[in-house]
C-alpha atoms as a PDB file:
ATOM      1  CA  UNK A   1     -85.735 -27.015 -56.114  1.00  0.00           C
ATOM      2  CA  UNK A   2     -84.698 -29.417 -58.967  1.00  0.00           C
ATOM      3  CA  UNK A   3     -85.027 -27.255 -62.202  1.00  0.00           C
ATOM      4  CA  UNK A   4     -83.711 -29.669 -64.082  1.00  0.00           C
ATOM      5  CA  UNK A   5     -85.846 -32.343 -62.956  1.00  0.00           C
ATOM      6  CA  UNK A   6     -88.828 -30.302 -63.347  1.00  0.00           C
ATOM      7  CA  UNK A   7     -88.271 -28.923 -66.813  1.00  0.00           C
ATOM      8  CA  UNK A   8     -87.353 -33.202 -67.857  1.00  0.00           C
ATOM      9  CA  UNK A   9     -90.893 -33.625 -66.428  1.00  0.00           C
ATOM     10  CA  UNK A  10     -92.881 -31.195 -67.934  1.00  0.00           C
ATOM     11  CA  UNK A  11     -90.863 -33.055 -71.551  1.00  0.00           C
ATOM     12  CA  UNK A  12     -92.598 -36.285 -70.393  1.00  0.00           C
ATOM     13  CA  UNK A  13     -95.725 -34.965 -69.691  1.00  0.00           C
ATOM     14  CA  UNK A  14     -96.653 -31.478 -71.390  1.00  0.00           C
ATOM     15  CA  UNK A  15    -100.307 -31.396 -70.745  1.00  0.00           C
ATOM     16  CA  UNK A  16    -100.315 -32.663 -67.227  1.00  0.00           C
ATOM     17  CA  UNK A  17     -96.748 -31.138 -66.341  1.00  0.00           C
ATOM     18  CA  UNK A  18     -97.695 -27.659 -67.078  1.00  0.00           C
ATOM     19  CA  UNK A  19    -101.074 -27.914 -65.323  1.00  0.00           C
ATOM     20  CA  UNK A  20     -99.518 -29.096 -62.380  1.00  0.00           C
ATOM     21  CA  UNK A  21     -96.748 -26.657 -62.596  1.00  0.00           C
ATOM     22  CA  UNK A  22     -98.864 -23.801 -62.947  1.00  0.00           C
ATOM     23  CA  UNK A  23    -101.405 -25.035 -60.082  1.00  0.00           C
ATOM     24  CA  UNK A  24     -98.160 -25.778 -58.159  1.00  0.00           C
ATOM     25  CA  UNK A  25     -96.981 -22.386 -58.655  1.00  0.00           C
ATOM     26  CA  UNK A  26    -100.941 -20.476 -58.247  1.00  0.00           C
ATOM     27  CA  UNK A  27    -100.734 -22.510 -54.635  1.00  0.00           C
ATOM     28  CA  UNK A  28     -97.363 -21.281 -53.424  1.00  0.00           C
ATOM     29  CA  UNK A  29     -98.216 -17.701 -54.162  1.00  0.00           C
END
């Protein structure tokens, strides 16, 4: 997984970054 690229997203997008993240990471569980 692209750390990197995720951690530039959530930069650009806070708000929707993190709730995706965190929905993203709720799902794989």
């Amino acid at each position: 997984m692209a750390v990197g690229l995720g951690v530039d997203v959530l930069l650009e997008w806070e708000e929707a970054g993190v709730f995706m993240a965190g929905a993203f990471a709720l799902h794989r569980m």
